[in-house]
PDB file of N, CA and C in Angstrom:
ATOM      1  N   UNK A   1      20.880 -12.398 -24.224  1.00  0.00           N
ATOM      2  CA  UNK A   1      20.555 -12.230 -22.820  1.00  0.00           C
ATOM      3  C   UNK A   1      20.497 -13.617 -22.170  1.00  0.00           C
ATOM      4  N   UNK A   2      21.545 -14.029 -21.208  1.00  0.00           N
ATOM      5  CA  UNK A   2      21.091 -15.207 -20.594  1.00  0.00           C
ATOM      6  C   UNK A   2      20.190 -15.270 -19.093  1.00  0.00           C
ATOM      7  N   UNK A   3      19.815 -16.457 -18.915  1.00  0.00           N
ATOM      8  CA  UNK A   3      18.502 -16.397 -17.914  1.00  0.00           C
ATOM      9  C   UNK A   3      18.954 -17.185 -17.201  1.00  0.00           C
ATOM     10  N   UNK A   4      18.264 -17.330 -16.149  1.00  0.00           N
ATOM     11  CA  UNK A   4      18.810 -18.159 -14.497  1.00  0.00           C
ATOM     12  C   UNK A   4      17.401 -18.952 -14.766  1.00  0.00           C
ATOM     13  N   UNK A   5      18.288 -19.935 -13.976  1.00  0.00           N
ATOM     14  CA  UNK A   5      17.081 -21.187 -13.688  1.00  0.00           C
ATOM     15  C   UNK A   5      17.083 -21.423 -12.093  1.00  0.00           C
ATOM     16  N   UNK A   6      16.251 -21.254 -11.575  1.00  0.00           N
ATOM     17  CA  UNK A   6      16.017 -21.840  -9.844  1.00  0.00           C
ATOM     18  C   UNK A   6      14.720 -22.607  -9.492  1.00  0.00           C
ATOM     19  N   UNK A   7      14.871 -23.262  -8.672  1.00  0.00           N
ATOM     20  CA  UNK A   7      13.783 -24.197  -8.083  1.00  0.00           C
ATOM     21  C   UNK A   7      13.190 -23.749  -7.150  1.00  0.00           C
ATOM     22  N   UNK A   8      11.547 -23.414  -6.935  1.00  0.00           N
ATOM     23  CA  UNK A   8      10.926 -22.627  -5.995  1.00  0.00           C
ATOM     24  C   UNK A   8      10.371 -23.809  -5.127  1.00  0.00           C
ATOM     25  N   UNK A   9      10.341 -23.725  -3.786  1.00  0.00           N
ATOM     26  CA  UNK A   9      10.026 -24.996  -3.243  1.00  0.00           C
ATOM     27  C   UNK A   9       8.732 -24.276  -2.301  1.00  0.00           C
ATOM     28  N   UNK A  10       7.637 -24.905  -2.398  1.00  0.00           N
ATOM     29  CA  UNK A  10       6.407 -24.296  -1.411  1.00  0.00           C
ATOM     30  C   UNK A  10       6.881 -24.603   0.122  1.00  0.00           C
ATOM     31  N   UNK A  11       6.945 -24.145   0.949  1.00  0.00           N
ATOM     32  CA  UNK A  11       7.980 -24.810   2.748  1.00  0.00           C
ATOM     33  C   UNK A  11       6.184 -25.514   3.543  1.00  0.00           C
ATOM     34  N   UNK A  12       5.254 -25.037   2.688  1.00  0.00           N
ATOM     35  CA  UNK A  12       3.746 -25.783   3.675  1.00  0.00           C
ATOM     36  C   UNK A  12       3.274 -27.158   2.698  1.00  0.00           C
ATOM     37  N   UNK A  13       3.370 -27.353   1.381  1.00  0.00           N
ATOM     38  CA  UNK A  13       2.621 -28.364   0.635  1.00  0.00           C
ATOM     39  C   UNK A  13       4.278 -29.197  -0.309  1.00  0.00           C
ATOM     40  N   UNK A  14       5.379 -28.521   0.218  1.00  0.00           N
ATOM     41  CA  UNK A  14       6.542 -29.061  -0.558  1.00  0.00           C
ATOM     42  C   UNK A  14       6.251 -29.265  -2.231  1.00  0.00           C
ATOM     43  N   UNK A  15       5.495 -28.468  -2.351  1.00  0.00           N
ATOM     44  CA  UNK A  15       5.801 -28.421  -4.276  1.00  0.00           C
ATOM     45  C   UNK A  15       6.830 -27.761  -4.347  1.00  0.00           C
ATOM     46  N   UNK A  16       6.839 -28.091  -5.880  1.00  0.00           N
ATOM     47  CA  UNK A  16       8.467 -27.895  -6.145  1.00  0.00           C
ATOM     48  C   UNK A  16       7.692 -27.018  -7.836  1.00  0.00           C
ATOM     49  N   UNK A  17       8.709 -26.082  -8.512  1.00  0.00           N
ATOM     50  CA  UNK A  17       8.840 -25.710  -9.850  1.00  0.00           C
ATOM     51  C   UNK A  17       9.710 -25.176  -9.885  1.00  0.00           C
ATOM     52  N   UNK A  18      10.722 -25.544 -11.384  1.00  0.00           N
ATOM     53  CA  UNK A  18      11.283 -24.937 -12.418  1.00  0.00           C
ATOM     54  C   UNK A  18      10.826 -23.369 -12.767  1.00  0.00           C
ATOM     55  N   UNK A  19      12.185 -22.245 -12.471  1.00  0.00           N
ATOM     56  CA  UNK A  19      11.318 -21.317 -13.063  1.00  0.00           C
ATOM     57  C   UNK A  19      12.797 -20.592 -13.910  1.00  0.00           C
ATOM     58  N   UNK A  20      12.479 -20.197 -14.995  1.00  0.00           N
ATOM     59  CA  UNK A  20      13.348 -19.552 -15.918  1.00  0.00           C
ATOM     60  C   UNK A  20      13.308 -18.148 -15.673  1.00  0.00           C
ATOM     61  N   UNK A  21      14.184 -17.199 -14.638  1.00  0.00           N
ATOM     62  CA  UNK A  21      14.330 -15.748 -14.263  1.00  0.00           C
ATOM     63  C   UNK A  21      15.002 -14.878 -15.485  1.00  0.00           C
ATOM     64  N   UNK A  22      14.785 -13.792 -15.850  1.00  0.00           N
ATOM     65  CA  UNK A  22      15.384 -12.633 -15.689  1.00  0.00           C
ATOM     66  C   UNK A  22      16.196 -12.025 -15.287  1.00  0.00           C
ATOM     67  N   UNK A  23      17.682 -12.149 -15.267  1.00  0.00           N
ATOM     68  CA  UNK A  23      18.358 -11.733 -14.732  1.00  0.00           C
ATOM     69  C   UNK A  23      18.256  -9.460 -14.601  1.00  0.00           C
ATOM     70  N   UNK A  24      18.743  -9.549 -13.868  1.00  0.00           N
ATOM     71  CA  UNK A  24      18.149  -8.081 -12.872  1.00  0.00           C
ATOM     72  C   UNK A  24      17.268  -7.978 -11.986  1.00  0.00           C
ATOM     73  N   UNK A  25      16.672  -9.049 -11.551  1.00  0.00           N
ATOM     74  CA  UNK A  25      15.130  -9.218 -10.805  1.00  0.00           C
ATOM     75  C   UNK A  25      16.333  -9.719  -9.202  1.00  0.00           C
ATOM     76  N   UNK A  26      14.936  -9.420  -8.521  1.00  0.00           N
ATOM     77  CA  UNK A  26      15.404  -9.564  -7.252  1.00  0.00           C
ATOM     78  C   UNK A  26      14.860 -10.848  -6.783  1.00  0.00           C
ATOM     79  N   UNK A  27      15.096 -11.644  -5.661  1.00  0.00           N
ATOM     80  CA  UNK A  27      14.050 -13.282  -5.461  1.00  0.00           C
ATOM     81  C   UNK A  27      12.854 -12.836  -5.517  1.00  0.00           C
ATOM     82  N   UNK A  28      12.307 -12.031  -4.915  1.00  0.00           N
ATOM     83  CA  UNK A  28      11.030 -11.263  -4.507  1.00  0.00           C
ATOM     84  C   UNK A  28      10.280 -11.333  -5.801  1.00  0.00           C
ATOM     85  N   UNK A  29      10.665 -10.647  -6.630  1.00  0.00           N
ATOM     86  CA  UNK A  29      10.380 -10.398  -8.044  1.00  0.00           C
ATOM     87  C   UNK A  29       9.961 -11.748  -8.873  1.00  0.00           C
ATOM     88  N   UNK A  30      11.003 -11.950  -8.730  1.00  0.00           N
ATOM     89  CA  UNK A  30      11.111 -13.298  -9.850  1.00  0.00           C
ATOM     90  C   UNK A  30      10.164 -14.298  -8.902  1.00  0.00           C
ATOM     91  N   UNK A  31       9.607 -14.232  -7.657  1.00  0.00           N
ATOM     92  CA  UNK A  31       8.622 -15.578  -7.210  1.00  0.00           C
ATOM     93  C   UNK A  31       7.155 -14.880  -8.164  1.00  0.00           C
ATOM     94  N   UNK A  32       6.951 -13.714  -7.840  1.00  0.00           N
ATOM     95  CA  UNK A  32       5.960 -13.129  -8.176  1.00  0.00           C
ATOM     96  C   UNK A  32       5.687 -12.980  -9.542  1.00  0.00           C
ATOM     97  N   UNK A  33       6.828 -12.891 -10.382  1.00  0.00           N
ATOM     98  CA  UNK A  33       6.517 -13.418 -11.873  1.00  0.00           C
ATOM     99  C   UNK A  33       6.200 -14.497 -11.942  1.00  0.00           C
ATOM    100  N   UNK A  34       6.598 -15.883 -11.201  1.00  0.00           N
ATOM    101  CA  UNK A  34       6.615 -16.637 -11.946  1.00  0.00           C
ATOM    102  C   UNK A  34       4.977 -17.605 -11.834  1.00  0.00           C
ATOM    103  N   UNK A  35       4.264 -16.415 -11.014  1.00  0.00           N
ATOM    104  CA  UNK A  35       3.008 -17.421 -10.554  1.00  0.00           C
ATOM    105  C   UNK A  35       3.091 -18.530  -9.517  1.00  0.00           C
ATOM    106  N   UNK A  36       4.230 -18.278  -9.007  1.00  0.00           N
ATOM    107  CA  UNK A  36       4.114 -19.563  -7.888  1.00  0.00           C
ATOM    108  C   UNK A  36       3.509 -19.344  -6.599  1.00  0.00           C
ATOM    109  N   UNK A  37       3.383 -18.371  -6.104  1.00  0.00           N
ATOM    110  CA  UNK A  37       2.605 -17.771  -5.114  1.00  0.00           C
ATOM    111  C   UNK A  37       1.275 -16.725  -5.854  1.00  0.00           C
ATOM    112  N   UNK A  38       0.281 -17.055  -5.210  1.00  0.00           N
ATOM    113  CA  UNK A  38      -1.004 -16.451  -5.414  1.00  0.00           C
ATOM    114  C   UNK A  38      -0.709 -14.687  -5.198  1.00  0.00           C
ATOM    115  N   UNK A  39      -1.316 -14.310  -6.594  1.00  0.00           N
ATOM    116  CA  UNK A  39      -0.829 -12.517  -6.585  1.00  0.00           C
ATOM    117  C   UNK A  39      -1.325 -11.871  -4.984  1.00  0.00           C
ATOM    118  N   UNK A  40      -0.611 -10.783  -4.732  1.00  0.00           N
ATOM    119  CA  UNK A  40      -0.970 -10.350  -3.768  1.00  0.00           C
ATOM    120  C   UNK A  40      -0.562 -10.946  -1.815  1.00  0.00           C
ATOM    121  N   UNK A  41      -0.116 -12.174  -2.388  1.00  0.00           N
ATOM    122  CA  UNK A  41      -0.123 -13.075  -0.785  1.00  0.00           C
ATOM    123  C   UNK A  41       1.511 -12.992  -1.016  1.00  0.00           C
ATOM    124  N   UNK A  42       1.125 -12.730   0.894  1.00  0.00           N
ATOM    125  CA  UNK A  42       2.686 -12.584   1.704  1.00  0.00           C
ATOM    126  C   UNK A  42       3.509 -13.663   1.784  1.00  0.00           C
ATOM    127  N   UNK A  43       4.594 -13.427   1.446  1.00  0.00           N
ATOM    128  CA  UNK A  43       5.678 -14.613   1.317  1.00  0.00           C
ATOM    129  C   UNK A  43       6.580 -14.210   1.500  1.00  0.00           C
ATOM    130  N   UNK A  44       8.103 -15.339   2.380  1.00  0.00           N
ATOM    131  CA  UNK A  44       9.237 -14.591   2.319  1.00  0.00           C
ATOM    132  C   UNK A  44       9.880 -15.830   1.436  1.00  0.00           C
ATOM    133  N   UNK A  45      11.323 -15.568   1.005  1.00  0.00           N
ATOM    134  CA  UNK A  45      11.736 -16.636   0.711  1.00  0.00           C
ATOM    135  C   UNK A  45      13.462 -16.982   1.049  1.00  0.00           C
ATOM    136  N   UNK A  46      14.060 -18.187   1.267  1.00  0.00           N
ATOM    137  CA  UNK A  46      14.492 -18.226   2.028  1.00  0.00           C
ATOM    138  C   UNK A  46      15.727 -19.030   1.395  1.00  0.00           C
ATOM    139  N   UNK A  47      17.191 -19.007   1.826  1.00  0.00           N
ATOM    140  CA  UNK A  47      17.925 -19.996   1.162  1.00  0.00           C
ATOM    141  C   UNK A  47      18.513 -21.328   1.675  1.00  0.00           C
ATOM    142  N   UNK A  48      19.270 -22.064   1.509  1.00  0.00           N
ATOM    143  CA  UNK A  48      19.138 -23.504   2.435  1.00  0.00           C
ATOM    144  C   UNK A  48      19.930 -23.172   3.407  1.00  0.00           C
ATOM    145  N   UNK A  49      20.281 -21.909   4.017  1.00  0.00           N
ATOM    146  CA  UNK A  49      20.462 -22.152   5.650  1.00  0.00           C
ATOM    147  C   UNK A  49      19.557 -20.979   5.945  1.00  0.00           C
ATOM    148  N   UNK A  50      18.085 -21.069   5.592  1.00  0.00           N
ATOM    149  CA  UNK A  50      17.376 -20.272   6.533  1.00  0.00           C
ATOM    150  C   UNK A  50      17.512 -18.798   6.172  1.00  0.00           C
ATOM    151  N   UNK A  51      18.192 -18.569   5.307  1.00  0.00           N
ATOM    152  CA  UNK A  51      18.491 -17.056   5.843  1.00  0.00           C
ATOM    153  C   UNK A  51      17.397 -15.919   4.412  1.00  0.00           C
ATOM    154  N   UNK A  52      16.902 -15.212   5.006  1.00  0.00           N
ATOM    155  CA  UNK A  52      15.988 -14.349   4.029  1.00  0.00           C
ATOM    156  C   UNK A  52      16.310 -13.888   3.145  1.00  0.00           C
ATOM    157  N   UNK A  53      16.563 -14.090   1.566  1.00  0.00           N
ATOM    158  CA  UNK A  53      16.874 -13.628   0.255  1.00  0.00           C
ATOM    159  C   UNK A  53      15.595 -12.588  -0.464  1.00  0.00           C
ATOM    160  N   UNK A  54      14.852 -12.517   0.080  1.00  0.00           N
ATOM    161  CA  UNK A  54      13.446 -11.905  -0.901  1.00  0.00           C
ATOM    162  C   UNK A  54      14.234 -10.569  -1.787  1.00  0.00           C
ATOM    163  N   UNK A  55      15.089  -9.745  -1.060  1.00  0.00           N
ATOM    164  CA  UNK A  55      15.681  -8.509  -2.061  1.00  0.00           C
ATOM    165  C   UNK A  55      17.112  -8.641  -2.508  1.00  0.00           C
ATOM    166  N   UNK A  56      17.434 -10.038  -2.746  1.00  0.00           N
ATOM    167  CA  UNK A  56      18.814 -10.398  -3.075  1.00  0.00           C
ATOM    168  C   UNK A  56      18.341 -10.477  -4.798  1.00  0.00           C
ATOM    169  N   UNK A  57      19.499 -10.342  -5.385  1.00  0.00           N
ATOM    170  CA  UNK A  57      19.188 -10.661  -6.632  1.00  0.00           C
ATOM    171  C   UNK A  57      19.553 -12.050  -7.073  1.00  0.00           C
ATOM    172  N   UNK A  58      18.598 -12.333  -7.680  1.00  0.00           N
ATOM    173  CA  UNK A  58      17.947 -13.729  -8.211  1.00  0.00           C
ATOM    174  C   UNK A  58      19.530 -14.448  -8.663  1.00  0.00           C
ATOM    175  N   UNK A  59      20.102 -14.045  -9.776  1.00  0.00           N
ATOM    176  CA  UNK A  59      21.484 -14.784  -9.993  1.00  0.00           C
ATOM    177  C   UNK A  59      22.522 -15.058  -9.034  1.00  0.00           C
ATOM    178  N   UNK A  60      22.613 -14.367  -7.820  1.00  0.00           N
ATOM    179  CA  UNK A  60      23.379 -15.248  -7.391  1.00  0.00           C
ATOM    180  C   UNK A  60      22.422 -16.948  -6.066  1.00  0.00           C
ATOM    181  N   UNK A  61      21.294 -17.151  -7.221  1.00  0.00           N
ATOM    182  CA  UNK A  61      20.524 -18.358  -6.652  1.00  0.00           C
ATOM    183  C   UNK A  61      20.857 -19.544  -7.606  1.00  0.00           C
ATOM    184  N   UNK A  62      21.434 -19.124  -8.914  1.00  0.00           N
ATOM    185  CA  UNK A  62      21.187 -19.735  -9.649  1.00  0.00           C
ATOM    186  C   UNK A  62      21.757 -21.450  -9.503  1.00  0.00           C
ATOM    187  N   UNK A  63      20.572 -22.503  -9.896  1.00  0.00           N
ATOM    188  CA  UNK A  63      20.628 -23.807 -10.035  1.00  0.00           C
ATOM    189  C   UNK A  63      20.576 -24.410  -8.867  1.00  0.00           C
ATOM    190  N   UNK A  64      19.525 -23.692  -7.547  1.00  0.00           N
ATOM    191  CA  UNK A  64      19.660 -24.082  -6.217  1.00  0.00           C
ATOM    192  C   UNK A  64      17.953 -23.815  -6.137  1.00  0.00           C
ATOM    193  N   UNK A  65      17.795 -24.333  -4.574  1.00  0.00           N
ATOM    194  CA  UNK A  65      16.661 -24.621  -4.567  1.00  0.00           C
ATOM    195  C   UNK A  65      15.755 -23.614  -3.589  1.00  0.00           C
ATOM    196  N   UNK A  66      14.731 -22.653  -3.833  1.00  0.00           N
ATOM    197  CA  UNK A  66      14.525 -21.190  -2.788  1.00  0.00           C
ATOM    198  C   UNK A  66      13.619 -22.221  -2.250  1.00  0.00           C
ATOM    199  N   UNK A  67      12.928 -21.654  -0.696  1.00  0.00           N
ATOM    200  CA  UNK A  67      11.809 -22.190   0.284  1.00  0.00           C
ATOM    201  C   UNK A  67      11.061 -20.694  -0.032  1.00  0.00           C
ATOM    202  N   UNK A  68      10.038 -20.740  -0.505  1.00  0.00           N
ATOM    203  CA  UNK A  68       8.894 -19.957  -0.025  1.00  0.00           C
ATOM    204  C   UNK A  68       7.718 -20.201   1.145  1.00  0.00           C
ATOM    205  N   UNK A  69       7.910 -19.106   1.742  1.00  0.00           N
ATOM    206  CA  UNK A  69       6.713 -19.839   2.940  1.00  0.00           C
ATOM    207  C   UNK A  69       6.800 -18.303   3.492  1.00  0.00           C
ATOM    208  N   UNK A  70       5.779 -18.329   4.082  1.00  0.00           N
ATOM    209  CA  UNK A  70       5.111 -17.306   5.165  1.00  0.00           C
ATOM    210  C   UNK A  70       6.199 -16.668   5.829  1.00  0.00           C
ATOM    211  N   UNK A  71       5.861 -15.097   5.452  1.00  0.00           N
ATOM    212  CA  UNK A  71       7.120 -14.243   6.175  1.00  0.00           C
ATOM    213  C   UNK A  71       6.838 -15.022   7.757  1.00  0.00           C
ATOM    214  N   UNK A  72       8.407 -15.015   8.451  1.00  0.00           N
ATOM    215  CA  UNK A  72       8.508 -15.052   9.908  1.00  0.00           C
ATOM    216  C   UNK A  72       8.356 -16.856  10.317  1.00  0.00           C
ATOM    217  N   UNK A  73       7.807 -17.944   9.321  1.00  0.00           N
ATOM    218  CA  UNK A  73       7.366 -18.790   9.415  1.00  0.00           C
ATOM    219  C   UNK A  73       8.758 -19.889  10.268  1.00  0.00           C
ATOM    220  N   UNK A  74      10.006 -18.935   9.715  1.00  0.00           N
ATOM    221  CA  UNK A  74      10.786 -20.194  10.223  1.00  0.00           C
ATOM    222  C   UNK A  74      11.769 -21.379   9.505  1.00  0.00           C
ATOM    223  N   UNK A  75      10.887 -21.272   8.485  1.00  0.00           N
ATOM    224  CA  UNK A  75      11.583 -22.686   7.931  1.00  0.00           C
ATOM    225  C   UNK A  75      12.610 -22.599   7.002  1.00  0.00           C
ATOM    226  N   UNK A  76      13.686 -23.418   7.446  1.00  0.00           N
ATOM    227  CA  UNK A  76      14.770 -23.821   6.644  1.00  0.00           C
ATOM    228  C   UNK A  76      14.619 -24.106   5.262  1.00  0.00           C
ATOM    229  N   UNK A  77      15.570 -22.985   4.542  1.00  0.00           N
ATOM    230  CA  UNK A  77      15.326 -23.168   3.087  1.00  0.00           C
ATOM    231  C   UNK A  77      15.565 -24.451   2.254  1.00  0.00           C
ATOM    232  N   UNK A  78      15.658 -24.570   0.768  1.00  0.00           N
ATOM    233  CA  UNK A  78      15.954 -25.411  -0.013  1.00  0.00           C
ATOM    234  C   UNK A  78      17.108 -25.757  -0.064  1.00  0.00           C
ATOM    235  N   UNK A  79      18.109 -26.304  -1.085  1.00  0.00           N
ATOM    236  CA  UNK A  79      18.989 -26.500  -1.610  1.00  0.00           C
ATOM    237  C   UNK A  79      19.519 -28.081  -1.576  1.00  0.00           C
ATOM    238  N   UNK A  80      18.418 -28.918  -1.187  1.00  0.00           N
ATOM    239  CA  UNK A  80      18.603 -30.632  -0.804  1.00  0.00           C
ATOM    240  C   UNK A  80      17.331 -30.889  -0.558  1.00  0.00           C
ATOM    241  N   UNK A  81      17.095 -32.554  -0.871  1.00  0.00           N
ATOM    242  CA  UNK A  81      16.318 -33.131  -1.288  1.00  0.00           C
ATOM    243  C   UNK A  81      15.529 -33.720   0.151  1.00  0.00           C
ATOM    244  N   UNK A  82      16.369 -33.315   0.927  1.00  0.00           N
ATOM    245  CA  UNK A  82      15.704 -33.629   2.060  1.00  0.00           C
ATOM    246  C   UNK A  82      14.991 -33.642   2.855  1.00  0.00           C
ATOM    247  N   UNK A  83      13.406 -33.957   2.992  1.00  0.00           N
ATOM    248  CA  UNK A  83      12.662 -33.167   3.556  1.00  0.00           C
ATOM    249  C   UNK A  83      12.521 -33.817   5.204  1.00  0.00           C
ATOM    250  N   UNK A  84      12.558 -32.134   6.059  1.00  0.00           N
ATOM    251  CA  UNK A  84      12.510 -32.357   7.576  1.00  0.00           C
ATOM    252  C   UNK A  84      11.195 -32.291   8.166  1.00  0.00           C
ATOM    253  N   UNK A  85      10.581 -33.495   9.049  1.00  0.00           N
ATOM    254  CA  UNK A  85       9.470 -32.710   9.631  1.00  0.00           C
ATOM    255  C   UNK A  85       9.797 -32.547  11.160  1.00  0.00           C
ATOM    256  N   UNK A  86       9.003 -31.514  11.680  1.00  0.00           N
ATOM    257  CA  UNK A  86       8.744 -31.294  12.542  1.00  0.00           C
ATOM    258  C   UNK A  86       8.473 -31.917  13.818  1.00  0.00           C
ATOM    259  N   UNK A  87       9.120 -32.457  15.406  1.00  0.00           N
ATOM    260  CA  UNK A  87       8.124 -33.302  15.719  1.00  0.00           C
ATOM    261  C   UNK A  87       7.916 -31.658  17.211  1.00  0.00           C
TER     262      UNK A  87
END
């Protein structure tokens, strides 16, 4: 069985983790396995142009970088090292 690797990026405190998926899992799924968001709390997650992945399946993320942050929040996903702020 091979496994996906993706980078979960927090979009409010910019942490970053390594997480080793399951392939069949959806993004949704696989944030919520992996402990990176607190059980129970709302999150969407997002890919590096913004666009909402939470019920996409996880492999086609693989070796890129997801934004988790607050459904509706806005923010431009991962996939570069670049971080934007706000003015």
């Amino acid at each position: 069985m091979s496994t996906t690797t993706v980078t979960l990026r927090n979009a409010i405190s910019n942490a970053r983790q390594d997480v080793t998926i399951q392939p069949g899992q959806t993004v949704r799924q696989a944030v919520d396995d992996s402990g990176f968001i607190a059980a129970g709390s709302r999150f969407s997650v997002r890919d590096k142009n913004g666009q909402v992945v939470d019920d996409r399946p996880v492999e086609e993320y693989a070796n890129t970088v997801l934004s988790v942050g607050l459904p509706g929040d806005g923010v431009v996903g991962g996939g570069t090292a670049e971080v934007r702020h706000a003015r």
